[in-house]
PDB file of N, CA and C in Angstrom:
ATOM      1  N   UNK A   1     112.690 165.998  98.431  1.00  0.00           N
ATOM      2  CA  UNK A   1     112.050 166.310  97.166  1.00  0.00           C
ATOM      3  C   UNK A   1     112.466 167.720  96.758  1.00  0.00           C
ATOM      4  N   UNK A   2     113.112 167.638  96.050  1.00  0.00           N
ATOM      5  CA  UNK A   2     113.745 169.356  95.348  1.00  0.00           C
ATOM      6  C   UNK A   2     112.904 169.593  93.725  1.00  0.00           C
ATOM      7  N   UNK A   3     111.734 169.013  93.514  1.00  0.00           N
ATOM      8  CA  UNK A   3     111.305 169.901  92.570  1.00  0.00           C
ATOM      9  C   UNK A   3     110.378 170.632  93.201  1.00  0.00           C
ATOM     10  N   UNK A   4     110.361 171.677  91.521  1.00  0.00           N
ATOM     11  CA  UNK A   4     109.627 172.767  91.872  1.00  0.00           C
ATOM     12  C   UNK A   4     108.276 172.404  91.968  1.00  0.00           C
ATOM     13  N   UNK A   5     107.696 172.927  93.021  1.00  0.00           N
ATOM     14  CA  UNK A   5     106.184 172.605  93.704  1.00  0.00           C
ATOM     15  C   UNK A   5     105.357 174.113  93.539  1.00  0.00           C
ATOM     16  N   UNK A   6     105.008 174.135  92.472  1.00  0.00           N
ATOM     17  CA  UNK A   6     104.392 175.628  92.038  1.00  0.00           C
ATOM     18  C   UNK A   6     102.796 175.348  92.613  1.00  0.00           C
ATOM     19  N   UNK A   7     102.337 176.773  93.417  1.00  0.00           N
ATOM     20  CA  UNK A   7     100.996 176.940  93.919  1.00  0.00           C
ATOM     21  C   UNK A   7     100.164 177.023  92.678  1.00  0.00           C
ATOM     22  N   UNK A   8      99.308 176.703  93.453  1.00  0.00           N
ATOM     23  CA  UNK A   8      97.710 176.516  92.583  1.00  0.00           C
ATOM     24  C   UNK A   8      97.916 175.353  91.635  1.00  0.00           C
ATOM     25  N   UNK A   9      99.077 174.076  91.756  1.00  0.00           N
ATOM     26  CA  UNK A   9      99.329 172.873  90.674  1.00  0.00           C
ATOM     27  C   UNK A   9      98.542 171.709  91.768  1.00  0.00           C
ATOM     28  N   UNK A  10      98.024 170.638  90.806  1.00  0.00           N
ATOM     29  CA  UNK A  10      97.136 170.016  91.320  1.00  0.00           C
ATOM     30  C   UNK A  10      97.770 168.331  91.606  1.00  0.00           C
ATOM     31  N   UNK A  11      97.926 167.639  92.841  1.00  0.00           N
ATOM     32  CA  UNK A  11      98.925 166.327  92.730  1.00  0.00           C
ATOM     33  C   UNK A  11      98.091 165.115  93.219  1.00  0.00           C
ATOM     34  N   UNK A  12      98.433 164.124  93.110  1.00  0.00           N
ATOM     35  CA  UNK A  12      97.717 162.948  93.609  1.00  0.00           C
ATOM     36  C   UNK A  12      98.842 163.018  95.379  1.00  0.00           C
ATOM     37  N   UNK A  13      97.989 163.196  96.906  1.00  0.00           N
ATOM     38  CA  UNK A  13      98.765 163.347  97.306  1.00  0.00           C
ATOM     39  C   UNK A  13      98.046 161.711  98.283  1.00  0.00           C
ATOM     40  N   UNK A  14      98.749 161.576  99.305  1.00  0.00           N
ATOM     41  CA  UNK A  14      98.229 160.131 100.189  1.00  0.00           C
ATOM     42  C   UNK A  14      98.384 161.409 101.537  1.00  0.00           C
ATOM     43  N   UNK A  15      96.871 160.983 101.893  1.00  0.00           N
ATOM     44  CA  UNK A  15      96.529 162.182 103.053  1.00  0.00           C
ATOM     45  C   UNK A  15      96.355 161.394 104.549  1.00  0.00           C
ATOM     46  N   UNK A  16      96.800 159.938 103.859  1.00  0.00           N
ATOM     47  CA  UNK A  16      96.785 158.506 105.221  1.00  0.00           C
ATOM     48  C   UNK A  16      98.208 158.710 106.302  1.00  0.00           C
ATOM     49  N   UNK A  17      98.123 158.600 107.499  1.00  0.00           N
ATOM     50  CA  UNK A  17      96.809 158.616 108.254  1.00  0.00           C
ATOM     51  C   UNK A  17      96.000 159.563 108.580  1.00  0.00           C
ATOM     52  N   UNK A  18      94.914 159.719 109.255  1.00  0.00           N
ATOM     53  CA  UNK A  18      93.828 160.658 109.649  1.00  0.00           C
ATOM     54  C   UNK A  18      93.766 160.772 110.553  1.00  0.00           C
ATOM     55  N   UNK A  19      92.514 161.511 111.265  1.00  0.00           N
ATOM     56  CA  UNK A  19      91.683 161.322 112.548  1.00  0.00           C
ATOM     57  C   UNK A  19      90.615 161.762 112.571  1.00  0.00           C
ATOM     58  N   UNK A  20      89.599 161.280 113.083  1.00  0.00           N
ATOM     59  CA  UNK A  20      88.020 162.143 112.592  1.00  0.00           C
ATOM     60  C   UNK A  20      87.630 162.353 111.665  1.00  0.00           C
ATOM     61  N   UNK A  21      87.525 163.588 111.472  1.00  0.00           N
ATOM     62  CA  UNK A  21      86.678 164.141 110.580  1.00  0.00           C
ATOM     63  C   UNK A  21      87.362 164.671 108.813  1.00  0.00           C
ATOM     64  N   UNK A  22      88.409 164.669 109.138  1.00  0.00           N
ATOM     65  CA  UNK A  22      89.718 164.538 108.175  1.00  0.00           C
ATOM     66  C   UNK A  22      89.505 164.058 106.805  1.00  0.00           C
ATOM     67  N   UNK A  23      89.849 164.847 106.105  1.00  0.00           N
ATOM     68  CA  UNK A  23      89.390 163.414 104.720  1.00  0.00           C
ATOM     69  C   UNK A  23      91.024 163.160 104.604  1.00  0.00           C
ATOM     70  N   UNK A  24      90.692 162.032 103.681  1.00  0.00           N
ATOM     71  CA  UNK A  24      91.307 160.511 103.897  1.00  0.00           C
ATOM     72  C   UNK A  24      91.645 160.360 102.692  1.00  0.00           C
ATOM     73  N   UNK A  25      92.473 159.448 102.266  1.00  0.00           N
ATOM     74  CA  UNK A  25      92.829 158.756 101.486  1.00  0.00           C
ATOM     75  C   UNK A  25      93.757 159.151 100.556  1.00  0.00           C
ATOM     76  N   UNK A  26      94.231 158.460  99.215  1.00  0.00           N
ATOM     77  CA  UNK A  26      95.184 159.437  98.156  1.00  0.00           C
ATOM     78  C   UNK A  26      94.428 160.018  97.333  1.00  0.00           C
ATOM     79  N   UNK A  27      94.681 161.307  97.006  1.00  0.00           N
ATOM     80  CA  UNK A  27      93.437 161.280  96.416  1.00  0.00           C
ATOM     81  C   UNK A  27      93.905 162.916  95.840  1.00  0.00           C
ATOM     82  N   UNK A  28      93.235 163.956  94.955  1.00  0.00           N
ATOM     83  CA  UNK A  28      94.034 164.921  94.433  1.00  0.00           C
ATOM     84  C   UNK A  28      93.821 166.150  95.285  1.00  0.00           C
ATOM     85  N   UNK A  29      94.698 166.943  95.234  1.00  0.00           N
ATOM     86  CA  UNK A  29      94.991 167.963  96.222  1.00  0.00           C
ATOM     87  C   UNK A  29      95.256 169.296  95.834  1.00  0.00           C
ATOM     88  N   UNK A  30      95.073 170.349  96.200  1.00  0.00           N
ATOM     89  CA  UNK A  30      95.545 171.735  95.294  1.00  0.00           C
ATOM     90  C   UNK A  30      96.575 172.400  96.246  1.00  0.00           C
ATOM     91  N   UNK A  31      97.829 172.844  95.710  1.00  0.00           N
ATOM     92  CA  UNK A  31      98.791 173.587  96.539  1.00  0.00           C
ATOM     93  C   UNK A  31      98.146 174.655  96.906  1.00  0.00           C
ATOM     94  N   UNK A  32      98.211 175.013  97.843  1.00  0.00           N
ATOM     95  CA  UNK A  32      97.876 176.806  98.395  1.00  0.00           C
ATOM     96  C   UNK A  32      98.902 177.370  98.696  1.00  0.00           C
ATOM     97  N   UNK A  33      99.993 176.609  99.281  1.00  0.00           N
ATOM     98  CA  UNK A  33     100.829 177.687  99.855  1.00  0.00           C
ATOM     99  C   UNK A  33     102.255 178.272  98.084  1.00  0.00           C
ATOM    100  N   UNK A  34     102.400 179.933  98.939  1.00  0.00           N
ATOM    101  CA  UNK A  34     103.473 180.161  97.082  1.00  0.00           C
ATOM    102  C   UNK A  34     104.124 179.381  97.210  1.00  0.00           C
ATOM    103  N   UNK A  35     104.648 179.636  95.410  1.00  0.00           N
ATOM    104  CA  UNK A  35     105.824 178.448  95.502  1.00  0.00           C
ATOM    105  C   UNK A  35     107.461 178.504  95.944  1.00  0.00           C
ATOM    106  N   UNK A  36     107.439 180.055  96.373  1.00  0.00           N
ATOM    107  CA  UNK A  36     108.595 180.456  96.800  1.00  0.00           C
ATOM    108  C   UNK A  36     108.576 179.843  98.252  1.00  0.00           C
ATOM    109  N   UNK A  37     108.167 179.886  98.827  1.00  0.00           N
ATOM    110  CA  UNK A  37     107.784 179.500 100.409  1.00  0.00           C
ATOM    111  C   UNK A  37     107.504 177.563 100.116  1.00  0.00           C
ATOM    112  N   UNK A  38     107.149 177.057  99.615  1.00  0.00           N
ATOM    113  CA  UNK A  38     107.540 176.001  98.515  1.00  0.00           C
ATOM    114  C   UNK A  38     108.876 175.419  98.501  1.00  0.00           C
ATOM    115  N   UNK A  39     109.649 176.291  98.029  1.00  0.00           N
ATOM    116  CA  UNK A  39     110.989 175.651  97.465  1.00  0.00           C
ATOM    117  C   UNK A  39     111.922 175.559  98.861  1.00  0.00           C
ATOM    118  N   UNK A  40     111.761 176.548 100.095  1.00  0.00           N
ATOM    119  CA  UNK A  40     112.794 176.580 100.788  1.00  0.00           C
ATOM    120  C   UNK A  40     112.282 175.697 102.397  1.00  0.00           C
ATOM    121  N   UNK A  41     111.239 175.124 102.453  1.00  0.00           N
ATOM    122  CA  UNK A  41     110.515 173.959 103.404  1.00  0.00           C
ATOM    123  C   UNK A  41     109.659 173.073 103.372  1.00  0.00           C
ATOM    124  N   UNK A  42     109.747 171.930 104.186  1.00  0.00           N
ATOM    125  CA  UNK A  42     109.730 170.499 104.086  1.00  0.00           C
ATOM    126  C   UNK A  42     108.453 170.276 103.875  1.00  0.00           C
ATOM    127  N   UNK A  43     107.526 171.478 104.886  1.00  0.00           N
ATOM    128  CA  UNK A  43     106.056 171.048 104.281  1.00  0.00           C
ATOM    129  C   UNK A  43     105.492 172.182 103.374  1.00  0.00           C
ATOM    130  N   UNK A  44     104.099 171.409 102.395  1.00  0.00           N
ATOM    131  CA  UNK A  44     103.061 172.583 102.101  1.00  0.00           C
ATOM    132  C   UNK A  44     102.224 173.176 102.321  1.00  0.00           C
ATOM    133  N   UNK A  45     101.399 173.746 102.094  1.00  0.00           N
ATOM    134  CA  UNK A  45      99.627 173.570 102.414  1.00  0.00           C
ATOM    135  C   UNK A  45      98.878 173.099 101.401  1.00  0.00           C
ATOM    136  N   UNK A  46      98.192 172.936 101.556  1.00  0.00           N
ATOM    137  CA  UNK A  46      97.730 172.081 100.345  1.00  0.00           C
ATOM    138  C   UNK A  46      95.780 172.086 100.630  1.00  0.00           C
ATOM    139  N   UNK A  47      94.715 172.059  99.966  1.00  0.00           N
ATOM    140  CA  UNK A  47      93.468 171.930  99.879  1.00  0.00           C
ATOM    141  C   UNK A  47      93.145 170.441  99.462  1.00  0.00           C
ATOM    142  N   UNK A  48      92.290 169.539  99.998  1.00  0.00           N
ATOM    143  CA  UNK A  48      91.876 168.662  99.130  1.00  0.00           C
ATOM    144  C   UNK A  48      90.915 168.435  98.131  1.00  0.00           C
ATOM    145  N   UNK A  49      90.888 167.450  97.240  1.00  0.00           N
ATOM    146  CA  UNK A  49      89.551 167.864  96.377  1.00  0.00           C
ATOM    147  C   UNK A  49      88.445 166.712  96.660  1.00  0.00           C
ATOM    148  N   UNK A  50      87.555 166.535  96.433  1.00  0.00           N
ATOM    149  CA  UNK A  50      86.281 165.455  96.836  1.00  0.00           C
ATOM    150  C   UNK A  50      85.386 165.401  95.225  1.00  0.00           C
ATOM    151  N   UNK A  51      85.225 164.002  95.398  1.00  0.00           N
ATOM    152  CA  UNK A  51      84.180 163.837  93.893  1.00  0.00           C
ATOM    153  C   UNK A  51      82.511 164.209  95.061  1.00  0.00           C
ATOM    154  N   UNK A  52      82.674 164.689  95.948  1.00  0.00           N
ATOM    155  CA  UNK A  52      81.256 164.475  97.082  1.00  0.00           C
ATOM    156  C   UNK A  52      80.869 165.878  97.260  1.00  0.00           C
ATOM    157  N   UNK A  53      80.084 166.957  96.869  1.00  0.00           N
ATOM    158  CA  UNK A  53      80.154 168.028  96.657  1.00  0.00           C
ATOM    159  C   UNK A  53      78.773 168.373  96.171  1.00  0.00           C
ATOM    160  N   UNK A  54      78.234 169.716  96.656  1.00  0.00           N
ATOM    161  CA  UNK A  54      76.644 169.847  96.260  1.00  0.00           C
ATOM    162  C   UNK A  54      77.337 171.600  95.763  1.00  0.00           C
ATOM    163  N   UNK A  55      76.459 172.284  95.281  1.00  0.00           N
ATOM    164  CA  UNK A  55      76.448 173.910  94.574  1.00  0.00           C
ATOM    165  C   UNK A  55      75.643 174.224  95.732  1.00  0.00           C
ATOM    166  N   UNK A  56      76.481 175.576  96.110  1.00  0.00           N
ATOM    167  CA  UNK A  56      75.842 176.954  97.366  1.00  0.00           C
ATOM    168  C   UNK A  56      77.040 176.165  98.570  1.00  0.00           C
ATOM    169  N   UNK A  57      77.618 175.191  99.080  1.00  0.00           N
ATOM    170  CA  UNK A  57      78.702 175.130  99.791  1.00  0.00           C
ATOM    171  C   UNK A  57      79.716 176.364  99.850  1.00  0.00           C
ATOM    172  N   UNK A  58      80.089 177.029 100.762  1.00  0.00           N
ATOM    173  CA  UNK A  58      80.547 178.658 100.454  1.00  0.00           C
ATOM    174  C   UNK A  58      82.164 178.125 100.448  1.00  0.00           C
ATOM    175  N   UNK A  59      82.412 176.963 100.752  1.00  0.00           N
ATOM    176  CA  UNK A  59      84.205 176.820 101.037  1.00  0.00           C
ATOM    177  C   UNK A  59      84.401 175.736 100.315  1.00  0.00           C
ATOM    178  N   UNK A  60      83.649 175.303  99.149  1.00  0.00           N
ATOM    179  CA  UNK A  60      84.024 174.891  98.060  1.00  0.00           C
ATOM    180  C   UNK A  60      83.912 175.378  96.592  1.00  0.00           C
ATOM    181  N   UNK A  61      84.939 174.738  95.535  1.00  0.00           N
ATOM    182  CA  UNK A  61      85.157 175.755  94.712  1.00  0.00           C
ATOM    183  C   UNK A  61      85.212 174.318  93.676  1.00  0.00           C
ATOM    184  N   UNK A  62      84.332 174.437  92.826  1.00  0.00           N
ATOM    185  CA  UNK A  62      84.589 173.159  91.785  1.00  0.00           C
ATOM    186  C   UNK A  62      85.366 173.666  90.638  1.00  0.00           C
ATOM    187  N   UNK A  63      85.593 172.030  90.192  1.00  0.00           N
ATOM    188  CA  UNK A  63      86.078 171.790  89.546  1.00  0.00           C
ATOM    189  C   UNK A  63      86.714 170.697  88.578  1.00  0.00           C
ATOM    190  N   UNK A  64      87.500 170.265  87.493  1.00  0.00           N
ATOM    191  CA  UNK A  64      87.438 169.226  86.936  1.00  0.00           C
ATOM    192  C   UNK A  64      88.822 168.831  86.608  1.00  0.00           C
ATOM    193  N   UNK A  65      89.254 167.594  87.251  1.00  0.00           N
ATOM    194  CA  UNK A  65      90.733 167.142  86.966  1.00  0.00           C
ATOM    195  C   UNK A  65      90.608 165.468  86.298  1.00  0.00           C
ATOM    196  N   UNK A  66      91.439 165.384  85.434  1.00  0.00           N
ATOM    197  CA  UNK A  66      91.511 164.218  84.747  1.00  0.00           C
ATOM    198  C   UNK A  66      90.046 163.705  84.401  1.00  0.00           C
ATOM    199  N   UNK A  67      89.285 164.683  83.666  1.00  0.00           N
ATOM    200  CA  UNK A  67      87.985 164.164  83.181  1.00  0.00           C
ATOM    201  C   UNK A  67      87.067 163.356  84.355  1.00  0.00           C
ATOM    202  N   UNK A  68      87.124 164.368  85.376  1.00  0.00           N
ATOM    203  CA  UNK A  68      86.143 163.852  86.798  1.00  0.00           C
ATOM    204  C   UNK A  68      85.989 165.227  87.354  1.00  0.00           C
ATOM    205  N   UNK A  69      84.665 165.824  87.518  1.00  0.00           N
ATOM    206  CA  UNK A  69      84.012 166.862  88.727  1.00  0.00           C
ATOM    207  C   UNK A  69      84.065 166.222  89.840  1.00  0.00           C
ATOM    208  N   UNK A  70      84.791 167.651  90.421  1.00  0.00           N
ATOM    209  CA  UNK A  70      84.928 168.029  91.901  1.00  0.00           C
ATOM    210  C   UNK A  70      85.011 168.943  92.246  1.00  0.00           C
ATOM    211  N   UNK A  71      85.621 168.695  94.274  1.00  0.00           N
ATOM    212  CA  UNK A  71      85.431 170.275  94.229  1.00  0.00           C
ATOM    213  C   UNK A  71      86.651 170.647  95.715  1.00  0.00           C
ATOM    214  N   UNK A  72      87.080 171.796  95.132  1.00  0.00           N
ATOM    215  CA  UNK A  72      87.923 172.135  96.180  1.00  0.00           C
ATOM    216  C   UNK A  72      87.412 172.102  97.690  1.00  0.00           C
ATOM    217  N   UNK A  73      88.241 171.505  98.972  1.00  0.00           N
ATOM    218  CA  UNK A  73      87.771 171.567  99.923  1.00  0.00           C
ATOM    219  C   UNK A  73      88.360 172.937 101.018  1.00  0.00           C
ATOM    220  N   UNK A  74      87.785 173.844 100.990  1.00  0.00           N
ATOM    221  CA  UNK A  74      88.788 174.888 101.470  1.00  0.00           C
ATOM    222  C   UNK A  74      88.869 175.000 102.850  1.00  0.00           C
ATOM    223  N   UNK A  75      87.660 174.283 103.584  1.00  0.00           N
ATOM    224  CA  UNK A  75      87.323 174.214 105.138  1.00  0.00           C
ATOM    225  C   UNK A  75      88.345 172.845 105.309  1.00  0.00           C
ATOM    226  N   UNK A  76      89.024 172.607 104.503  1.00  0.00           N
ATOM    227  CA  UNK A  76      89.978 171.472 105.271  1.00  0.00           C
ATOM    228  C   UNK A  76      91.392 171.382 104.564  1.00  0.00           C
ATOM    229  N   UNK A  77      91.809 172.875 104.679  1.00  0.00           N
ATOM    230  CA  UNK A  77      93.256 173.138 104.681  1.00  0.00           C
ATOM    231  C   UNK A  77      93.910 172.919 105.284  1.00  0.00           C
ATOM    232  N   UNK A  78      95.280 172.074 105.173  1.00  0.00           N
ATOM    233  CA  UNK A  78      95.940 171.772 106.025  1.00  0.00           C
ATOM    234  C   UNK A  78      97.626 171.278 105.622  1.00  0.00           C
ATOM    235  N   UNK A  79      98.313 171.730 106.466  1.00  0.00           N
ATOM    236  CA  UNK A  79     100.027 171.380 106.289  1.00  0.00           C
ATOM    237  C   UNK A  79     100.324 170.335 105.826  1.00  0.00           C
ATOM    238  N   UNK A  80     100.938 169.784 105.080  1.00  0.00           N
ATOM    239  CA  UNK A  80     101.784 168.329 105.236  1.00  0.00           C
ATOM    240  C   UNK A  80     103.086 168.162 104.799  1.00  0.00           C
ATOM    241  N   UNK A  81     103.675 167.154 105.220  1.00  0.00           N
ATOM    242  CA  UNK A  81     105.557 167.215 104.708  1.00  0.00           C
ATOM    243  C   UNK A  81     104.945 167.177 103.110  1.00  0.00           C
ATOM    244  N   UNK A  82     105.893 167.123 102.001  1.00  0.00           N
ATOM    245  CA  UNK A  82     106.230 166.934 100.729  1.00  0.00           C
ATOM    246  C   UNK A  82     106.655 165.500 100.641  1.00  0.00           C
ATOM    247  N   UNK A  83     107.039 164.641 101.310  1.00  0.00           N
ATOM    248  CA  UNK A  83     106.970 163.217 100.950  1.00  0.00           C
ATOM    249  C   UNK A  83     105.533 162.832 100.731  1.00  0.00           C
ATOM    250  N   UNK A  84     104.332 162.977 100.955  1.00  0.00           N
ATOM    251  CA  UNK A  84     103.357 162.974 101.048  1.00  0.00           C
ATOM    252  C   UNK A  84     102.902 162.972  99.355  1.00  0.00           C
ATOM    253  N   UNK A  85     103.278 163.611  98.627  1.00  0.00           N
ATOM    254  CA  UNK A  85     103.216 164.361  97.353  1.00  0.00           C
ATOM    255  C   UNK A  85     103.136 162.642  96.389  1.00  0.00           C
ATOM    256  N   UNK A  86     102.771 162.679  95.503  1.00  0.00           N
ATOM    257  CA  UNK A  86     102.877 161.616  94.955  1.00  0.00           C
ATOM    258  C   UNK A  86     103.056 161.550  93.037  1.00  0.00           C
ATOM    259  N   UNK A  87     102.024 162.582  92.578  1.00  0.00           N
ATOM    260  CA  UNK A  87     102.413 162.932  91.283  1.00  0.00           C
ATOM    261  C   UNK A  87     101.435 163.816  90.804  1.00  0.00           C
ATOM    262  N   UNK A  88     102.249 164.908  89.788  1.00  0.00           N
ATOM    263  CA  UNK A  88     101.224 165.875  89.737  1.00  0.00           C
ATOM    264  C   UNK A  88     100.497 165.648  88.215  1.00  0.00           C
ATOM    265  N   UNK A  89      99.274 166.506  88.499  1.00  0.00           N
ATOM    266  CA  UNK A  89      98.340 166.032  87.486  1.00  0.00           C
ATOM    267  C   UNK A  89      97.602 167.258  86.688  1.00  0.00           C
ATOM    268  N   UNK A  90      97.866 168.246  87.373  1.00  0.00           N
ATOM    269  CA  UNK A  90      97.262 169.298  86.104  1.00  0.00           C
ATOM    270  C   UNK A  90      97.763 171.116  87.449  1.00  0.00           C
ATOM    271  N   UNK A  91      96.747 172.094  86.586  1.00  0.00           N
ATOM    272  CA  UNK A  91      96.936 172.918  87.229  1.00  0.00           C
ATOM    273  C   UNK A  91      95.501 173.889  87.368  1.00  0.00           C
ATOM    274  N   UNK A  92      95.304 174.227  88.505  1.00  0.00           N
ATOM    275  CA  UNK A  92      94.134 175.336  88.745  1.00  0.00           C
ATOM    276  C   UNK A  92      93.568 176.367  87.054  1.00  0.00           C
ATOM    277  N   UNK A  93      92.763 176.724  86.970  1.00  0.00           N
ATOM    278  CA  UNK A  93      92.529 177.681  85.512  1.00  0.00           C
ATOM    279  C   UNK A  93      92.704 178.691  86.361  1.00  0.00           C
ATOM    280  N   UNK A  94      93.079 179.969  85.485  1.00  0.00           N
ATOM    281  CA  UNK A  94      92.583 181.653  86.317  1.00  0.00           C
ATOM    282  C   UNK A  94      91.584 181.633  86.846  1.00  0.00           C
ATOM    283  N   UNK A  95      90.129 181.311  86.076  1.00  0.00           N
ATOM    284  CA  UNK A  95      88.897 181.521  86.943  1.00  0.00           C
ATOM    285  C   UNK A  95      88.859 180.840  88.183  1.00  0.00           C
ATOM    286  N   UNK A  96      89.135 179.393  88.606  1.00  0.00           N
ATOM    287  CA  UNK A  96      89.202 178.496  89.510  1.00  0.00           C
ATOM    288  C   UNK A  96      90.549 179.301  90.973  1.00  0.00           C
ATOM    289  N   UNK A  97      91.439 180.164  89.911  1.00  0.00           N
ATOM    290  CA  UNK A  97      92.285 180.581  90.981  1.00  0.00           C
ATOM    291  C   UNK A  97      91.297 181.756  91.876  1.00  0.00           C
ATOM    292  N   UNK A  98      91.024 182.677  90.861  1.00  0.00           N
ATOM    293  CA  UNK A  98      90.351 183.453  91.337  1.00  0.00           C
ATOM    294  C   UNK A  98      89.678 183.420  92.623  1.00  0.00           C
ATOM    295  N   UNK A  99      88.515 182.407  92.148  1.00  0.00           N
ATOM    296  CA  UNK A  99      87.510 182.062  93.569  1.00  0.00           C
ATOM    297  C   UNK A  99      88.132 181.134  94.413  1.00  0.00           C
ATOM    298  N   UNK A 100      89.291 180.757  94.332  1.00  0.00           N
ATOM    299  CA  UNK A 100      90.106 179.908  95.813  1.00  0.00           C
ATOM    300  C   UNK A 100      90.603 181.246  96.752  1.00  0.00           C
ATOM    301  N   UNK A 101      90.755 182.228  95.850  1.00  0.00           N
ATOM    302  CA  UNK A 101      91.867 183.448  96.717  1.00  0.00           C
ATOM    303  C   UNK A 101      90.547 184.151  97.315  1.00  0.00           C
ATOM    304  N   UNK A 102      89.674 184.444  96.507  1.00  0.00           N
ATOM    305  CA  UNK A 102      88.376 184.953  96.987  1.00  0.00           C
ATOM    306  C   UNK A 102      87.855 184.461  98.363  1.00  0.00           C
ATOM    307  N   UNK A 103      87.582 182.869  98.264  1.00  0.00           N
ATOM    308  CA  UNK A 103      87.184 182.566  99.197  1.00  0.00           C
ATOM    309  C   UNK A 103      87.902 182.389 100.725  1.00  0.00           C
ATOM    310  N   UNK A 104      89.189 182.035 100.338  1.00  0.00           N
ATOM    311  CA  UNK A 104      90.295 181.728 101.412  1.00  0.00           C
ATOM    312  C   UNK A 104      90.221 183.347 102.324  1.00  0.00           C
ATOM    313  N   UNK A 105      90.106 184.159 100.978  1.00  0.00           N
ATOM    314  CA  UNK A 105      90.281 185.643 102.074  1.00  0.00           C
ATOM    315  C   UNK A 105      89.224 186.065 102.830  1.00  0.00           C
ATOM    316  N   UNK A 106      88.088 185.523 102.323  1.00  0.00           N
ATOM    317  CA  UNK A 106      86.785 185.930 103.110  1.00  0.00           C
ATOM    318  C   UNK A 106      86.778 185.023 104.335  1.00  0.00           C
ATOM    319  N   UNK A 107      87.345 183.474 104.604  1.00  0.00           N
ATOM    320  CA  UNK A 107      87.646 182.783 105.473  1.00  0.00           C
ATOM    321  C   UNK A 107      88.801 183.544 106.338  1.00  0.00           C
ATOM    322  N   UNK A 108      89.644 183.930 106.088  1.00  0.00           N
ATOM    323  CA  UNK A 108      90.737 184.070 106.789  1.00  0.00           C
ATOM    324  C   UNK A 108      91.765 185.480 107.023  1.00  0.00           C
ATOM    325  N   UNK A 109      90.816 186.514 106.594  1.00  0.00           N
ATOM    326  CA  UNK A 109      91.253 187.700 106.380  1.00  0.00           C
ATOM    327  C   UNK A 109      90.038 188.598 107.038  1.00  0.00           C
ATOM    328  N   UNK A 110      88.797 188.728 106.369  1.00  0.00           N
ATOM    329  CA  UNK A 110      87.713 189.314 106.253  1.00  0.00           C
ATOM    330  C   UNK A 110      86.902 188.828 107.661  1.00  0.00           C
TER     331      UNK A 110
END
């Protein structure tokens, strides 16, 4: 897959197979990793999103794709090849970027 896979763009990805506790299925996904780091290897990182989501969750970040609320899953970041990828469907807003970088850094920095 040689297109450009720009961070913070939102794709229908197939996250099958699993194990546990994993979410599942095809279903839409948010790039995390840049897109420079993007263009030159096989996998991404990627966040998933869930229509299953309550307000005060500290590692989710809502939001609305193709006229459906949800919400970013940030406690279940994780690698995958780019065949995986399936089609993209919109892109993060500034505000929505904002509180993904916010939160990711208070997870993983702070």
């Amino acid at each position: 897959m040689r297109q450009s896979i720009e961070q913070y763009s939102i794709y229908w990805v197939d996250l099958n197979p699993t194990r546990g506790a994993e979410i599942n299925k095809t279903r839409p996904c948010v790039i995390i990793s840049p897109s420079e780091m993007n263009t030159h290897l096989r996998t991404i990182i990627i966040a998933p999103v869930t229509s299953k989501g309550r307000e005060g969750y500290p590692t989710r970040v809502k939001l609305r794709v193709n006229d459906v609320d949800g919400w970013i899953v940030l406690d279940q970041i994780r690698s995958i090849d780019k065949t995986r990828l399936c089609e993209k469907i919109g892109d993060l807003t500034t505000e929505e970027i904002i509180e993904v970088k916010s939160i990711i850094k208070e997870m993983l920095v702070d």
